[in-house]
N, C-alpha and C. Protein backbone atom coordinates (compact mmCIF):
# COMPACT_ATOMS: atom_id res chain seq x y z
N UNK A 1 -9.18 75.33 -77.62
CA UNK A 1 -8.63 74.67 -78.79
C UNK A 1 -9.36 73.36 -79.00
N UNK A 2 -10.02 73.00 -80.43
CA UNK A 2 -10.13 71.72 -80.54
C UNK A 2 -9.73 70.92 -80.94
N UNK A 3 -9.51 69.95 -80.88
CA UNK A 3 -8.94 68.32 -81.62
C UNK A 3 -10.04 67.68 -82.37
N UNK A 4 -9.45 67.53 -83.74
CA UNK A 4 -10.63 66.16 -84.42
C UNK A 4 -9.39 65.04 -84.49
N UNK A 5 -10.47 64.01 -84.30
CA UNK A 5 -9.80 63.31 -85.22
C UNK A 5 -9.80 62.43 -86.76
N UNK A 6 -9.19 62.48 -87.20
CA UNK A 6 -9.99 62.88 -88.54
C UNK A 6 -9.72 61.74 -89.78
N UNK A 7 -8.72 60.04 -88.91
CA UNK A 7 -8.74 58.94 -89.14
C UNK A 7 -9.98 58.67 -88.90
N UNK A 8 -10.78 57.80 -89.89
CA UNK A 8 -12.16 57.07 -89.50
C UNK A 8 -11.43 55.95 -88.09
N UNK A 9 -12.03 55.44 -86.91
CA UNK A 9 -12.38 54.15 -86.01
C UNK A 9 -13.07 53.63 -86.30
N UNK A 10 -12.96 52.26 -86.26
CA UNK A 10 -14.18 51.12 -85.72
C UNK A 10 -15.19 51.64 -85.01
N UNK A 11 -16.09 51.15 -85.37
CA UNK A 11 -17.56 51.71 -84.34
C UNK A 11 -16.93 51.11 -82.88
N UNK A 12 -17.52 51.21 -82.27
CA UNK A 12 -17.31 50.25 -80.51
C UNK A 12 -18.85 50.33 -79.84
N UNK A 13 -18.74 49.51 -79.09
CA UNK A 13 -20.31 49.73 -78.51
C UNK A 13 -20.95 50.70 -78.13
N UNK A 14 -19.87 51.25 -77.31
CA UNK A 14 -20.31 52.56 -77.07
C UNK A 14 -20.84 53.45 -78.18
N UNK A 15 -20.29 53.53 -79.22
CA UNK A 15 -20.99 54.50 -80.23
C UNK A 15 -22.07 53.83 -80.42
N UNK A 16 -21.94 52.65 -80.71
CA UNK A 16 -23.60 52.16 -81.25
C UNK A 16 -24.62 52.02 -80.24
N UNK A 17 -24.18 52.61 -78.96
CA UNK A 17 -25.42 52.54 -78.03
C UNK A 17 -25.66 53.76 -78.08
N UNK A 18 -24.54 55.10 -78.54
CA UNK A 18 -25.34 56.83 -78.92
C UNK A 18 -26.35 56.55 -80.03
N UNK A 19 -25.80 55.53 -81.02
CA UNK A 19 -26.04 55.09 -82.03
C UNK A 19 -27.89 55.12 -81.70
N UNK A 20 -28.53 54.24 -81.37
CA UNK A 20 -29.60 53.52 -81.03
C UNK A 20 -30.43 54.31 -79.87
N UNK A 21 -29.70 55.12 -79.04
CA UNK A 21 -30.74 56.27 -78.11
C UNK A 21 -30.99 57.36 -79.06
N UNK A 22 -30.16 57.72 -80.05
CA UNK A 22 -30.61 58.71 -81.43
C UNK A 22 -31.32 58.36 -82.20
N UNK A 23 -31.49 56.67 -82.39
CA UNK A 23 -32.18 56.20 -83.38
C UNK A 23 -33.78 57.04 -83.92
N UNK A 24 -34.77 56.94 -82.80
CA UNK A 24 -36.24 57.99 -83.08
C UNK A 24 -35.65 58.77 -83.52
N UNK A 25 -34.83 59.87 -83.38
CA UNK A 25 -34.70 61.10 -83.98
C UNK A 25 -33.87 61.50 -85.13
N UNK A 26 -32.93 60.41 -85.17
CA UNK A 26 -32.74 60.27 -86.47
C UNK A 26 -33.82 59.65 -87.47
N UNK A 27 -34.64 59.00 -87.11
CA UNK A 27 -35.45 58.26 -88.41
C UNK A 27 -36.70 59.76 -88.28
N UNK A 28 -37.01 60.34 -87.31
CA UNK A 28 -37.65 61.65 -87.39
C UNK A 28 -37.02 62.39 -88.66
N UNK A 29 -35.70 62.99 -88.57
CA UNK A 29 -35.10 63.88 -89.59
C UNK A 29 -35.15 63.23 -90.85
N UNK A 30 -34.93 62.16 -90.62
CA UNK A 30 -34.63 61.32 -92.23
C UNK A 30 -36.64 60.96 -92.55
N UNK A 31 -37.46 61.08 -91.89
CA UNK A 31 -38.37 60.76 -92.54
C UNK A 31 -38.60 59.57 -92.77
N UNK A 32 -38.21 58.29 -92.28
CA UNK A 32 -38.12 56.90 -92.57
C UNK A 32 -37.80 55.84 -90.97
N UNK A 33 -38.06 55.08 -91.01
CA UNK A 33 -37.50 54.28 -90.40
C UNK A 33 -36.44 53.37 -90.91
N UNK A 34 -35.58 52.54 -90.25
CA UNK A 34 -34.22 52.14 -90.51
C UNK A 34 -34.41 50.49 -90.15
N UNK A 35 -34.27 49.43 -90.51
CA UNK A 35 -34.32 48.08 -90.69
C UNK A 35 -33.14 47.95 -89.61
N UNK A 36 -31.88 48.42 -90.69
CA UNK A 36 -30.84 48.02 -89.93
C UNK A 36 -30.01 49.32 -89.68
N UNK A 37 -29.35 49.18 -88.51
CA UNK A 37 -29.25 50.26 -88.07
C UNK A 37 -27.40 50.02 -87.17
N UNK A 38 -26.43 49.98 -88.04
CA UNK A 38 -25.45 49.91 -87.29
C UNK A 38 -24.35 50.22 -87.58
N UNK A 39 -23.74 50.70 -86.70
CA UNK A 39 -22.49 52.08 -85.96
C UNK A 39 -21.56 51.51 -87.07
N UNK A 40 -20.51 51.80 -88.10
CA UNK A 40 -19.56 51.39 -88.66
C UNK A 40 -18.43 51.90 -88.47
N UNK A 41 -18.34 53.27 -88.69
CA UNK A 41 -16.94 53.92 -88.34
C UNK A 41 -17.18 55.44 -87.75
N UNK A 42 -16.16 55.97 -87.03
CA UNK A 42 -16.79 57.70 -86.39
C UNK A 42 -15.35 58.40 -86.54
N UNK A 43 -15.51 59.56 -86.55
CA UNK A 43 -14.54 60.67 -86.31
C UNK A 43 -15.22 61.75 -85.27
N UNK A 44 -14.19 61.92 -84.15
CA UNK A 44 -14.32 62.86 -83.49
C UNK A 44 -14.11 64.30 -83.63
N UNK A 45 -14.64 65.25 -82.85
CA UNK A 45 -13.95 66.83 -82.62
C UNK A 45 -14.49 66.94 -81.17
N UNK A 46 -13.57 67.60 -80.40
CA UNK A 46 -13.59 67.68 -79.18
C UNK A 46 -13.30 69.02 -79.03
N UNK A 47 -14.49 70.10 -78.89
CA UNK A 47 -14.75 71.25 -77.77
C UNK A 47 -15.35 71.46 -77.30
N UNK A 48 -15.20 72.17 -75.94
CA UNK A 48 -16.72 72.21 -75.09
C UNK A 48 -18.02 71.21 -75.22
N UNK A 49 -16.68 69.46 -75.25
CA UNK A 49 -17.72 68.44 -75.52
C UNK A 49 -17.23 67.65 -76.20
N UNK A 50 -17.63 66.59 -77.14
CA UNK A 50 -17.36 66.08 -78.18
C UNK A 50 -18.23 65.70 -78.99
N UNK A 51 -18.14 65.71 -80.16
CA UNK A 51 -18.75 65.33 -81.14
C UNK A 51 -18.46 64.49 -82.42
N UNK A 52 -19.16 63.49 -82.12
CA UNK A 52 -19.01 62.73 -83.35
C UNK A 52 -19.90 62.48 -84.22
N UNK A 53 -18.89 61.89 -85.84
CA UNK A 53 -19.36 61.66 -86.71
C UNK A 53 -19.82 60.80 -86.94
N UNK A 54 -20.55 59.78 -87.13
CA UNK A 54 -20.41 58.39 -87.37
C UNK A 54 -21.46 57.89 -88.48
N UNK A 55 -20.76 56.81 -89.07
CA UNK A 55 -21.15 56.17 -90.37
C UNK A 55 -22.11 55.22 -90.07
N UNK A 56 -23.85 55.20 -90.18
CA UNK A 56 -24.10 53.71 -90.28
C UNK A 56 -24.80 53.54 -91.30
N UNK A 57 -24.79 52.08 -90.94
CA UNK A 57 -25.61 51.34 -92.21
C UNK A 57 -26.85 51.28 -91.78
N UNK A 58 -27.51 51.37 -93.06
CA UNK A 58 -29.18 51.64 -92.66
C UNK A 58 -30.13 50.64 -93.98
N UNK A 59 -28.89 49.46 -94.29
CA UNK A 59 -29.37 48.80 -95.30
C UNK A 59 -28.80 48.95 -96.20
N UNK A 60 -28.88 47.27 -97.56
CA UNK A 60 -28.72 47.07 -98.83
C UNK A 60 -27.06 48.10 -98.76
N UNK A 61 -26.58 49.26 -99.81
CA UNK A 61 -25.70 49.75 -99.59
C UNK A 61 -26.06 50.82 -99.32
N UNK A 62 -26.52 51.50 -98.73
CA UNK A 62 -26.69 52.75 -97.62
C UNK A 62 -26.70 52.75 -96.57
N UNK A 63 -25.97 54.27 -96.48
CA UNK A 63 -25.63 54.63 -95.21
C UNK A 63 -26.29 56.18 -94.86
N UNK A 64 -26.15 56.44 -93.75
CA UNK A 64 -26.28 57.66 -93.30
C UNK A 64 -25.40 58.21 -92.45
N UNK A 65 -25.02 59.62 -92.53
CA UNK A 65 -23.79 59.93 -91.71
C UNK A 65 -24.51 60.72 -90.20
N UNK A 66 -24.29 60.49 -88.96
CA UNK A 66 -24.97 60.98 -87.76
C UNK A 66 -24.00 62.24 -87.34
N UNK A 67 -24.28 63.34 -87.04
CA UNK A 67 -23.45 64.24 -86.42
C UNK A 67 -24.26 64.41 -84.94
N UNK A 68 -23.52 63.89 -84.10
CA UNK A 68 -23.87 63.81 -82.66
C UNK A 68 -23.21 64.42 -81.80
N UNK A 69 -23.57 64.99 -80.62
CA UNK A 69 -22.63 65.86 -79.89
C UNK A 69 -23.11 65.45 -78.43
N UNK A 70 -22.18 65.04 -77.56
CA UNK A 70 -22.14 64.92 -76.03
C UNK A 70 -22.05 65.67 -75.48
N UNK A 71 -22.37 66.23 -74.50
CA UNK A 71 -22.62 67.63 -73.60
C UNK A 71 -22.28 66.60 -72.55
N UNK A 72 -20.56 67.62 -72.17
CA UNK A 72 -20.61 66.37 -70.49
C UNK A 72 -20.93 67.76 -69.44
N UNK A 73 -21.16 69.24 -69.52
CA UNK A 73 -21.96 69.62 -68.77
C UNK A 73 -23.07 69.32 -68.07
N UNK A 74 -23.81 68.93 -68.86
CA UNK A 74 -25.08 68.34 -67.77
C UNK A 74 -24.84 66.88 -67.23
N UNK A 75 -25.75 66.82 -66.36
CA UNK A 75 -26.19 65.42 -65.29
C UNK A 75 -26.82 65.07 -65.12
N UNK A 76 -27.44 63.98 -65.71
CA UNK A 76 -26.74 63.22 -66.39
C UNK A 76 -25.72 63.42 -68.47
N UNK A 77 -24.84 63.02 -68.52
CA UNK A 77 -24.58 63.68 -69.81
C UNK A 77 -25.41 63.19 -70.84
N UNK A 78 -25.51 64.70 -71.36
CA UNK A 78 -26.57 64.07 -72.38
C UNK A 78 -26.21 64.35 -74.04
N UNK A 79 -26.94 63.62 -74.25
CA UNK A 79 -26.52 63.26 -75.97
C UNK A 79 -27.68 63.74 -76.80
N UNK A 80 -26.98 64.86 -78.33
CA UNK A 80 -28.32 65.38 -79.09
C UNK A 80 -27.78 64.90 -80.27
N UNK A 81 -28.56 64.94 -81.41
CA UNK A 81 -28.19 64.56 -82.68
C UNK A 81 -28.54 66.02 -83.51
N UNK A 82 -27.30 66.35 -83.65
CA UNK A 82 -26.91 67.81 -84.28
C UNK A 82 -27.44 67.62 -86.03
N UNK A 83 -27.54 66.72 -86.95
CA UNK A 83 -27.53 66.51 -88.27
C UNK A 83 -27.71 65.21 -88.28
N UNK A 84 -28.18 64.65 -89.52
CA UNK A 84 -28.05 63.53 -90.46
C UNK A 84 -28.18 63.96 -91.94
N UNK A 85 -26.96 63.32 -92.47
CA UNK A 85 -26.65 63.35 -94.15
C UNK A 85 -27.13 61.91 -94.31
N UNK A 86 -27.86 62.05 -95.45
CA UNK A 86 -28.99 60.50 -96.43
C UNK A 86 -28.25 60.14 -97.00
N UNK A 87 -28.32 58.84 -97.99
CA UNK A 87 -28.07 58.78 -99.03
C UNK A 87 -26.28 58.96 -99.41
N UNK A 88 -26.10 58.74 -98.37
CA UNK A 88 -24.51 57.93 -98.34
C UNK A 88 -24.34 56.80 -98.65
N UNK A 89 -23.15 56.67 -99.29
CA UNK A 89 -22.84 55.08 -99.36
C UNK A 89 -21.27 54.71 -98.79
N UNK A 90 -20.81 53.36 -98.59
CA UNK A 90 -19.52 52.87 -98.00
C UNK A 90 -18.64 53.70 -98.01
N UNK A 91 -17.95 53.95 -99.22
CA UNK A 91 -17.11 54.46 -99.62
C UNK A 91 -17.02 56.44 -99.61
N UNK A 92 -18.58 57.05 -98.81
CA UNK A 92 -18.26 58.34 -98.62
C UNK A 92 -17.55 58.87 -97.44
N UNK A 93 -16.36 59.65 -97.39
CA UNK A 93 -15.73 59.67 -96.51
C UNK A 93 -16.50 60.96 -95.50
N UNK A 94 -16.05 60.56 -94.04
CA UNK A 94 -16.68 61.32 -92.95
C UNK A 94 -15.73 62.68 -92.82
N UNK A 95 -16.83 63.96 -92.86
CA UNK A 95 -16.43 65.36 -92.76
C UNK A 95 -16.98 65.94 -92.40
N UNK A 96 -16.46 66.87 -90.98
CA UNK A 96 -16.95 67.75 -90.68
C UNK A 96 -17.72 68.92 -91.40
């Protein structure tokens, strides 16, 4: 069974440090590099892992949405970046 949760959170450090080890590979998918680059809000889903959503800012008023997923099977756990949606802004809400 999984759980989302599906209130946006506050970023916390912790996300913005998945945030910033994804960074290369997110600016890979997106084709760009990112000025600014920081964690704003996430929604979880939790199966066989968790995965989050999270909102950052990547400048001026854009955003990009990260779909990231933690694998606590392996050891050390490791972290992939499943998607990035462009061309978001503040006000687009986070969905699975």
């Amino acid at each position: 069974m999984s759980t989302i949760a599906m209130r946006p959170q506050a970023a916390t450090a912790e996300i913005q440090s998945y945030c910033e080890m994804l960074k290369p590979k997110a600016e890979a998918k997106a084709e760009r590099t990112f000025g600014v680059y920081v964690a704003k809000t996430f929604i979880t889903k939790v199966w066989e892992g968790t995965t989050y959503l999270v909102k950052v800012h990547v400048g001026g008023e854009e955003y990009v949405h990260l779909n990231v997923f933690k694998n606590p099977f392996t050891s050390p756990q490791k972290l992939g970046l499943l998607s990035i949606q462009t061309g978001k802004k503040l006000n687009d809400p986070l969905q699975f």
